[in-house]
Every structure is written in structure tokens, then in C-alpha cells.
Protein backbone atom coordinates (compact mmCIF):
# COMPACT_ATOMS: atom_id res chain seq x y z
CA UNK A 1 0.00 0.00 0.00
CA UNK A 2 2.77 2.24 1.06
CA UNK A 3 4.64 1.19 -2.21
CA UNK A 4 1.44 1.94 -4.09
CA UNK A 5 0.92 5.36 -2.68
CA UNK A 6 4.43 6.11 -3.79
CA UNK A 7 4.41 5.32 -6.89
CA UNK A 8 1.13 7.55 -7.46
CA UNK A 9 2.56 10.55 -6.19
CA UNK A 10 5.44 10.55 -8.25
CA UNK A 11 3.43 9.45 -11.53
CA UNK A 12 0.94 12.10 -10.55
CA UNK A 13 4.41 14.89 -10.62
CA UNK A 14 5.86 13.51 -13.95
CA UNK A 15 1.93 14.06 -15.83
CA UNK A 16 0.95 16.99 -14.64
CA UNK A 17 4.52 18.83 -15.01
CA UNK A 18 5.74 16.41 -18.15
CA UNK A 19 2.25 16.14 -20.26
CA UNK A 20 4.10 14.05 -23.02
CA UNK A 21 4.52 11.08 -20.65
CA UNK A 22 0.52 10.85 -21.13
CA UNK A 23 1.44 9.63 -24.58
CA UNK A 24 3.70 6.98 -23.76
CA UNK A 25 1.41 4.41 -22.77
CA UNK A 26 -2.10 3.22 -23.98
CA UNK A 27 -3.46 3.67 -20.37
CA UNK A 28 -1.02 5.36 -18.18
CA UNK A 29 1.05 4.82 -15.28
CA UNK A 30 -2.04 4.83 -13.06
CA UNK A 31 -4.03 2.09 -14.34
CA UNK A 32 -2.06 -0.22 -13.11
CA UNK A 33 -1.93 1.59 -9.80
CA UNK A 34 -5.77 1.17 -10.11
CA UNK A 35 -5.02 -2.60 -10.86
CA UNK A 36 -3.08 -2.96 -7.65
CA UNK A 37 -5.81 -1.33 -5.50
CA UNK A 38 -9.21 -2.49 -7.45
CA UNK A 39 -9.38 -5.87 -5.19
CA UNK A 40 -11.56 -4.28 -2.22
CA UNK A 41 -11.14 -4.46 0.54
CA UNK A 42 -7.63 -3.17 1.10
CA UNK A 43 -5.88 -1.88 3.10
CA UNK A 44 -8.50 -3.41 5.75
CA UNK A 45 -7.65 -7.01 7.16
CA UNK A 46 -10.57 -8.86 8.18
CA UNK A 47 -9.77 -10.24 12.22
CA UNK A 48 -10.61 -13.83 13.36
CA UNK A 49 -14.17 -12.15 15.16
CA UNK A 50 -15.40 -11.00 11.93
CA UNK A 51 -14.44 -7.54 12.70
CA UNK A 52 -12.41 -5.63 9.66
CA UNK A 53 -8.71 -3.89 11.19
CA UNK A 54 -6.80 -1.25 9.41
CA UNK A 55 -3.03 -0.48 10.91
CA UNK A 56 -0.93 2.27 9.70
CA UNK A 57 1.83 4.97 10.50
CA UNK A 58 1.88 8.00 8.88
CA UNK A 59 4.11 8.28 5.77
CA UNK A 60 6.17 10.59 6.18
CA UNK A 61 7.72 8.57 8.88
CA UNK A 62 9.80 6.89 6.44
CA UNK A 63 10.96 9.96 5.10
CA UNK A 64 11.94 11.21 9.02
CA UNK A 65 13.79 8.04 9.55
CA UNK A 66 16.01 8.39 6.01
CA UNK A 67 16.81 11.88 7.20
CA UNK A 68 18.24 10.99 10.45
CA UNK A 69 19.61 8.06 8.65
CA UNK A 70 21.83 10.95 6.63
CA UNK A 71 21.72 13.79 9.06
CA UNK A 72 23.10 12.32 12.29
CA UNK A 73 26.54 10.87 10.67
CA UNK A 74 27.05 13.45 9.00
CA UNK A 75 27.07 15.32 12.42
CA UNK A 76 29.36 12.99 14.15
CA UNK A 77 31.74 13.18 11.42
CA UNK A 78 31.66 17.34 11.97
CA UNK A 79 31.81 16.81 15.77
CA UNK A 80 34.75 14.37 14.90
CA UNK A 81 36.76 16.53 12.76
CA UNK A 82 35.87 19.68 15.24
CA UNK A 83 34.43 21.14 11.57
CA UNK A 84 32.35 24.75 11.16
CA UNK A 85 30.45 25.48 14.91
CA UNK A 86 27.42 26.82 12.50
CA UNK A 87 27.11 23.61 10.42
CA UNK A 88 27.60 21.54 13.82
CA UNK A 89 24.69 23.75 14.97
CA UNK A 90 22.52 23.43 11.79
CA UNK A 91 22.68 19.86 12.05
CA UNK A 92 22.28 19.26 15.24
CA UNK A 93 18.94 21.22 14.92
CA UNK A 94 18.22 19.07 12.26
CA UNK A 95 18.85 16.27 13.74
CA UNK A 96 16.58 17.34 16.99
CA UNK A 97 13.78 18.24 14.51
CA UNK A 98 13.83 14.97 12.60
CA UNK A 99 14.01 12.95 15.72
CA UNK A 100 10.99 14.93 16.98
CA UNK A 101 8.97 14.48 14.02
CA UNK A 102 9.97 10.46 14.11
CA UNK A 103 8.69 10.36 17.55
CA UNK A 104 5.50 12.53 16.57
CA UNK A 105 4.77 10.00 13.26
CA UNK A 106 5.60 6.70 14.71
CA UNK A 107 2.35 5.70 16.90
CA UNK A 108 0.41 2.87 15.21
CA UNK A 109 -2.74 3.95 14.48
CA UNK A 110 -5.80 1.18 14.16
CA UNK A 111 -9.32 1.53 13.17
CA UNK A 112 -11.49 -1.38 13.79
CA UNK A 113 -14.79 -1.55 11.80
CA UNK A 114 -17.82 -4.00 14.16
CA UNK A 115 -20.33 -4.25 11.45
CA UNK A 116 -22.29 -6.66 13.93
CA UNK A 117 -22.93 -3.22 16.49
CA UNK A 118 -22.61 -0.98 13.93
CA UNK A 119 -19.92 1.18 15.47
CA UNK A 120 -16.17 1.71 14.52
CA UNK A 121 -13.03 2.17 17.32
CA UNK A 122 -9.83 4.35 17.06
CA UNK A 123 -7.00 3.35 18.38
CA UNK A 124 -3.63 5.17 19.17
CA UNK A 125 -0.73 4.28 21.23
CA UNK A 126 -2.04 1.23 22.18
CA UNK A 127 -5.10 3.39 24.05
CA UNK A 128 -8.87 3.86 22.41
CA UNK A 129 -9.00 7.38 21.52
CA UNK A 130 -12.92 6.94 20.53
CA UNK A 131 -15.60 5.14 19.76
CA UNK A 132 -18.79 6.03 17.11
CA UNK A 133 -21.25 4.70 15.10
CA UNK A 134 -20.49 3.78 11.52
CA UNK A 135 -23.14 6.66 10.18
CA UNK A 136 -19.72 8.97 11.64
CA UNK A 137 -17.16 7.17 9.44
CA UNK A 138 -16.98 7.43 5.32
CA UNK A 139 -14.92 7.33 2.33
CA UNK A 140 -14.60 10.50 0.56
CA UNK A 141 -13.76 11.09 -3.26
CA UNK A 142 -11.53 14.24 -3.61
CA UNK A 143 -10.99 16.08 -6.54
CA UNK A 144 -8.13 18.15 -6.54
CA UNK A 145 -7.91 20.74 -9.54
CA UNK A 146 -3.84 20.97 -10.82
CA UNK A 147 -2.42 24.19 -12.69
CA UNK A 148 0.51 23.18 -15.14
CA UNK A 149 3.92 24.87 -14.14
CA UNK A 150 4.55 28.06 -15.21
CA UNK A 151 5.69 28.07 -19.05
CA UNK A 152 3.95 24.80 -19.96
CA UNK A 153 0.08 24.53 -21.13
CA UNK A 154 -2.41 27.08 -19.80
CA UNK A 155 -5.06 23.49 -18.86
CA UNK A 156 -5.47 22.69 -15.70
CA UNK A 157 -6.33 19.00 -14.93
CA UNK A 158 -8.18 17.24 -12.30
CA UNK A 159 -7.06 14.93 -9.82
CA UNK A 160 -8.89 12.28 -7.67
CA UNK A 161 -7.92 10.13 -4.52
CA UNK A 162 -10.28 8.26 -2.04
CA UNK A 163 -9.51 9.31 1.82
CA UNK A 164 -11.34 7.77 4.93
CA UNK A 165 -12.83 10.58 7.35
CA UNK A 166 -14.38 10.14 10.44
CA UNK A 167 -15.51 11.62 13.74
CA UNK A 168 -12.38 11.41 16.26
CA UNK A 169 -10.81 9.99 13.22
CA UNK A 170 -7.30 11.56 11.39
CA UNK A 171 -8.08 11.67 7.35
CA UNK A 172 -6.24 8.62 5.92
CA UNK A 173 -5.59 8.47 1.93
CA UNK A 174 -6.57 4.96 0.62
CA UNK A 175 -5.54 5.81 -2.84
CA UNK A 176 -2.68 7.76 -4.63
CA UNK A 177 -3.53 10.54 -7.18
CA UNK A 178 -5.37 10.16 -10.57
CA UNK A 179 -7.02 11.09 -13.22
CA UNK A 180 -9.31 8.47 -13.61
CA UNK A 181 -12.66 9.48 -11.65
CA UNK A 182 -15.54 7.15 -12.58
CA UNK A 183 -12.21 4.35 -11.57
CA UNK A 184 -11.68 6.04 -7.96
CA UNK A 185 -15.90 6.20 -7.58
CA UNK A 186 -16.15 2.54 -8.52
CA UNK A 187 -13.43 1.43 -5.87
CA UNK A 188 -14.33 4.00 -2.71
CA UNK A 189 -17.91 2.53 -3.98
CA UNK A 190 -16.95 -1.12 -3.36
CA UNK A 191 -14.74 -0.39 -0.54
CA UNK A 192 -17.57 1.36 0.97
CA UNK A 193 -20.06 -1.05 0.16
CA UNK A 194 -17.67 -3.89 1.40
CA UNK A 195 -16.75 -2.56 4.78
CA UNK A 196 -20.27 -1.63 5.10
CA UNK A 197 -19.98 2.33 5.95
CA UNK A 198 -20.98 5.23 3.70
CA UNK A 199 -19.87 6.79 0.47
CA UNK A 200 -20.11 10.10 -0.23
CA UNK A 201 -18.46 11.84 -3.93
CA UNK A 202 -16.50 14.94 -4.25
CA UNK A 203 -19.12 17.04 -5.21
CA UNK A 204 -20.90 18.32 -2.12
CA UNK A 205 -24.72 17.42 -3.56
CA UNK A 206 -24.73 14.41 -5.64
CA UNK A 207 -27.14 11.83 -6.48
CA UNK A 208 -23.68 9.27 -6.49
CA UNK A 209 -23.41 9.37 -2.86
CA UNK A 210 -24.27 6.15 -1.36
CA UNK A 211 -25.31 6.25 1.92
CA UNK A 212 -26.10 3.22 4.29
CA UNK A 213 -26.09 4.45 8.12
CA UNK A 214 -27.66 7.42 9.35
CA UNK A 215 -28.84 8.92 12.68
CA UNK A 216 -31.82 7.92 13.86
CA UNK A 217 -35.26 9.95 12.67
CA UNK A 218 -32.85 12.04 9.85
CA UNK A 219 -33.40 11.90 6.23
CA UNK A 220 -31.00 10.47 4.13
CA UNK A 221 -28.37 13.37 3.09
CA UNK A 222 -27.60 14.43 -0.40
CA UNK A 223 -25.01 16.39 0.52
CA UNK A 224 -21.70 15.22 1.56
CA UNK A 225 -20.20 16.38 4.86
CA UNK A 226 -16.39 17.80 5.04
């Protein structure tokens, strides 16, 4: 998933800075991104009591951990040497600030879906954070509207992912960037419909939203909450 997420970004850079790369293939790059991610319901595991588990750590973890990977030899080496007090400074800074932000990013975070009671639980830290019905927890179509770079074409393109929201819930991306909407509605659609909680698209009142739990004695919405 982490792999897959990747990938997207970076194909999503190359098209929308480097249009000819559009060309090179029959389908693009993020077809077979879609490929990887059409087979519902992933990233969710289902547990031995029925109930469906998601586990994750934010992203940009990895990217934390590579930069103290670089950052803190190269400040012993400095130290080492006795090299430039401002660079020792700079990168000891750095190296505070990256080791911060690994701290901040590593928690596991897991959200458990109990279809049987209706509810869904957050977990972070190894402590329950929260714990709502499913009618609070969704999967949400953004589109994201991309301007070219300055100097290329004066089009702008559109760009769709699939995120889970939730009450007490932080936004997690199930899906990297593309083009392809009716692709991304048709998988938050099964994922939705598989793990049983609603779907709402990116256009705030649409007859595509597909909504299966809601409060007691309210109407079924046709607009899509934030």
C-alpha cells in the first residue's frame, strides 16, 4: 500500500509537469496503480471475530527516519573533525527536529470496523482514543484541480484520490492521485459497500453518494459532509 501510494505521487508529478509522458502508454502509469488497488477491501484485514482492522503509520515517517539516517553521521563526522560550529549547529537542529517528528509519526494507528454493532473504534498508542457509530465514518472522493507549471500549457487537470474521514478519526488516503474518476468512484464505492460504511463523492450534492447508516429519525443526506 505504502509502495502503491508512492508510486502515485510521483506518476501524478511527472503528468501533470511532463504532459508528453501521457502519450507513452495506452493507459497510463495509473491504471495499473488502479489494478493494484481495485481488489476491495484493502488496506483493511478482516480479524478472526469478523471484525475488519486497518493499521498504519503515517508516511512521512519513512521519510523522518532516512533523514536521520543521513543527518546524524554526517554530524558525528563534523563533531569528529571539530568542523564549522554553524554547520555543527545546523545539524544538530536538524537532527533534533527529525528525531521529533519520528517520535511525533511513529504511533500505530488502528481503526477497527464492528459491522455486527454498527460502530467503529480508534486506536492510538495502544489506548482507544474513541468510539462512534459507523453513520460517523466514510470514504470520501476528492478532486483536486492541478495548474501546469509556469511556461507549460495554460489546462489545468483534475485529480482524484479516495480518503477515509471520520468523527475522532485523522483523514487517511486509501488511494494515490489520478485522473481516472468514474475508476476512484467505482473502488471508494466497493470499498464502501464492502466494509459496510458510507460513500459520499466529491461534489458536495450528488445523487452518487451512497449512503447506508444514518442517525436515527434524519433523512438520508444528499449532501456530503467535510
Amino acid at each position: 500500500m505504502i509502495l502503491a501510494g508512492i508510486t502515485g505521487e510521483i506518476c501524478w508529478f511527472l503528468r501533470t509537469h511532463f504532459p508528453f509522458i501521457n502519450s507513452l502508454t495506452r493507459d497510463g502509469p495509473e491504471y495499473l496503480l488502479y489494478k493494484m488497488l481495485e481488489a476491495p477491501p484493502r488496506p483493511f484485514v478482516v480479524r478472526d471475530d469478523g471484525k475488519w482492522e486497518l493499521r498504519y503509520r503515517k508516511t512521512w515517517l519513512y521519510t523522518y527516519i532516512i533523514g536521520l539516517a543521513i543527518v546524524v553521521p554526517i554530524l558525528v563526522d563534523v563533531v569528529l573533525k571539530h568542523g564549522s560550529l554553524n554547520f555543527t549547529v545546523i545539524l544538530s537542529v536538524s537532527a533534533v527536529v527529525l528525531a521529533w517528528k519520528t517520535y511525533v509519526h511513529y504511533p500505530l494507528h488502528i481503526i477497527i470496523i464492528d459491522k455486527r454493532k454498527n460502530v467503529y473504534e480508534y486506536h492510538k498508542r495502544g489506548r482507544l482514543i474513541t468510539t462512534e457509530p459507523l453513520y460517523n465514518m466514510y470514504i470520501r472522493l476528492i478532486g483536486q484541480k492541478c495548474y501546469p507549471s509556469p511556461g507549460g500549457s495554460k489546462s489545468s487537470n483534475w485529480f482524484f484520490y479516495l480518503c477515509l474521514k471520520g468523527v475522532g478519526l485523522e483523514e487517511f488516503k486509501l488511494s494515490p492521485h489520478t485522473e481516472y474518476e468514474d475508476r476512484m468512484r467505482k473502488l471508494g464505492k466497493r470499498l464502501s459497500r464492502k466494509l459496510g460504511i458510507n460513500y459520499f463523492d466529491f461534489i458536495d450534492e450528488s445523487p452518487l453518494h451512497d449512503v447506508r447508516h444514518r442517525p436515527v429519525q434524519i433523512s438520508i443526506p444528499t449532501w456530503a459532509p467535510a
